[in-house]
C-alpha atoms as a PDB file:
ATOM      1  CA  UNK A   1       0.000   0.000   0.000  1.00  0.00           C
ATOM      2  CA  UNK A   2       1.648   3.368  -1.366  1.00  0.00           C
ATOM      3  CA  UNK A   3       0.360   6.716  -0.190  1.00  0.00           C
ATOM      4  CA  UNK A   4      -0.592   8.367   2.280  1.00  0.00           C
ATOM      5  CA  UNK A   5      -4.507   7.083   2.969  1.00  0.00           C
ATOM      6  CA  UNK A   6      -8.035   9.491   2.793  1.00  0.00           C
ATOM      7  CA  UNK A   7      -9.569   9.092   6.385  1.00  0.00           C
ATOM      8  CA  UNK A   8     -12.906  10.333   7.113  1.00  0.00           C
ATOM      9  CA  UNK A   9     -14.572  10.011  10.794  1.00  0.00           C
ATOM     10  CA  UNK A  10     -18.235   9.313  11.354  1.00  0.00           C
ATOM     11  CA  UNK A  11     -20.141   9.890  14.211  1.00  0.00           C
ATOM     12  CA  UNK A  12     -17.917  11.710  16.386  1.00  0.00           C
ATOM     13  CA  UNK A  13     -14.324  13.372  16.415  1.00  0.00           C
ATOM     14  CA  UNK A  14     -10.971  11.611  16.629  1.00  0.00           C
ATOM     15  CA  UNK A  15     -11.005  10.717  20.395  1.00  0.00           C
ATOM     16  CA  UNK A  16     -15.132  10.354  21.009  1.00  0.00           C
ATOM     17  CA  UNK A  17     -15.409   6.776  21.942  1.00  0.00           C
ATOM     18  CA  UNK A  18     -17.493   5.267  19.273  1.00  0.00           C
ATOM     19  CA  UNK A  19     -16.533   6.769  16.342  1.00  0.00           C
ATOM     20  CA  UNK A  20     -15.805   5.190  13.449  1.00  0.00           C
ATOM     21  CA  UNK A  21     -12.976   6.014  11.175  1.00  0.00           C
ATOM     22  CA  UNK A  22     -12.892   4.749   7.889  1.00  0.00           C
ATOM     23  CA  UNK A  23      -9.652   4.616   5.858  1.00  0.00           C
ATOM     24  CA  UNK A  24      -9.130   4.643   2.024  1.00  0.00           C
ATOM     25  CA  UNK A  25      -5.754   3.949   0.027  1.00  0.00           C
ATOM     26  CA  UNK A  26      -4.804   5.295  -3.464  1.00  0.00           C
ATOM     27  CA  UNK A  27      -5.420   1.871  -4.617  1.00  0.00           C
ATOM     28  CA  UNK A  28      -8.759   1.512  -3.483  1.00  0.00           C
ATOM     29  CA  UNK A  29      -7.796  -0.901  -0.406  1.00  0.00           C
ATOM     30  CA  UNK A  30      -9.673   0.307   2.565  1.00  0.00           C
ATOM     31  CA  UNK A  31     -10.948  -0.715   6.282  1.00  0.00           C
ATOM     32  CA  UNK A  32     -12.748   1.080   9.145  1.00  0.00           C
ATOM     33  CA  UNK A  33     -11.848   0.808  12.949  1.00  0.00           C
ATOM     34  CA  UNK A  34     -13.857   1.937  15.810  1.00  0.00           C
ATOM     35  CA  UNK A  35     -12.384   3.752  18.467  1.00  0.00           C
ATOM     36  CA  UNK A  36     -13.174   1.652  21.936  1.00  0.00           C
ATOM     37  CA  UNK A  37     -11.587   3.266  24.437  1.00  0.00           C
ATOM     38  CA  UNK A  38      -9.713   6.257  25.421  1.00  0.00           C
ATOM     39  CA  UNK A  39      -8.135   7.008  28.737  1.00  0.00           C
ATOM     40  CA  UNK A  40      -6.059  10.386  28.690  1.00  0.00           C
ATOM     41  CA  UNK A  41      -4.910  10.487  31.797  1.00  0.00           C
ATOM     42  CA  UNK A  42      -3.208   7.098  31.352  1.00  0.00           C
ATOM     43  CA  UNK A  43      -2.400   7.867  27.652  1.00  0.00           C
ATOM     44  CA  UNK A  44      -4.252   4.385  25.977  1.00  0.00           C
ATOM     45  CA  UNK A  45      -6.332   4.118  23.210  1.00  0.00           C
ATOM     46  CA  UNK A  46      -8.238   0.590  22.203  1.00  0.00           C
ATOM     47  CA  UNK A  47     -10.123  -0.176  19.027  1.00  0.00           C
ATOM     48  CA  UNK A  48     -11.409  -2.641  16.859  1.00  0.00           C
ATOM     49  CA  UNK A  49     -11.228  -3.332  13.135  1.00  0.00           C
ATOM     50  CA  UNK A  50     -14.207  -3.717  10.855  1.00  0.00           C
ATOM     51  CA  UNK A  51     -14.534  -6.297   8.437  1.00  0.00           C
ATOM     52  CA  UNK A  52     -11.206  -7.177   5.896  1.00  0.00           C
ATOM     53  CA  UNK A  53      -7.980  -5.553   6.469  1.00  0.00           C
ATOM     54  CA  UNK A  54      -5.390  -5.825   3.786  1.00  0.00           C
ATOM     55  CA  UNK A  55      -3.057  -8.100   5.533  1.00  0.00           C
ATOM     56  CA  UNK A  56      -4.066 -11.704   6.395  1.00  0.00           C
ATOM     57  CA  UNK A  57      -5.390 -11.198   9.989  1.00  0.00           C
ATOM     58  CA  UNK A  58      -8.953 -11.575  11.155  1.00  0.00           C
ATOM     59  CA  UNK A  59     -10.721  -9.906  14.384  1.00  0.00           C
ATOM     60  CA  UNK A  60      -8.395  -7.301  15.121  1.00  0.00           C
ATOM     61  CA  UNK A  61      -8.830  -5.656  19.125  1.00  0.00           C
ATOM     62  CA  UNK A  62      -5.703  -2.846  19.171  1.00  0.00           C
ATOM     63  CA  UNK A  63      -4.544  -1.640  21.834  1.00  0.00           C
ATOM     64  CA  UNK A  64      -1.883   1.838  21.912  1.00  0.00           C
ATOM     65  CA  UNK A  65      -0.130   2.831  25.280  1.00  0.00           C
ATOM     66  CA  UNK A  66       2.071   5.880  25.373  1.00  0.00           C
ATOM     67  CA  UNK A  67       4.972   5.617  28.349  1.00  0.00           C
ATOM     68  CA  UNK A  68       7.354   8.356  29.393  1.00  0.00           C
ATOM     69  CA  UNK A  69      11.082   8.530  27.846  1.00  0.00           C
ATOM     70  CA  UNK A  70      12.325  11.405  29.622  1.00  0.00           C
ATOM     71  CA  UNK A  71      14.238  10.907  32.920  1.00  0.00           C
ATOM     72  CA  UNK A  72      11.645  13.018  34.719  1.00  0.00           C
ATOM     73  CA  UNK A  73       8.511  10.731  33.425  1.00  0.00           C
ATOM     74  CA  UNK A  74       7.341  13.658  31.262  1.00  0.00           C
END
């Protein structure tokens, strides 16, 4: 996949839980995720992916956790 993708959000912005953000490549190849969870104060964000993706994996839960790399935890 070459390009950089067309995403478009519905029903929502980027970090209301629920919203579903569907995302197009040049070539046509496309999937939609929907945003599960999202805890700020301990910097995580969990979705899931809807339907095909286009690599060969199948009922996709993701998971992103930030951590500190400064000495000072910031």
């Amino acid at each position: 996949i070459v390009g950089a993708p067309m995403i478009t959000l519905e029903g929502g912005t980027g970090s209301t839980v629920g919203v579903k953000r569907s995302t197009v490549f040049r070539d046509g190849t496309r999937f939609d995720e929907v945003l599960t969870a999202l805890d700020d104060r301990h910097h995580v964000i969990e979705y899931d992916v809807l339907g095909r993706l286009p690599i060969p994996a199948h009922d996709v839960h993701g998971r992103i956790s930030l951590s500190p790399i400064t000495a000072d935890g910031r």
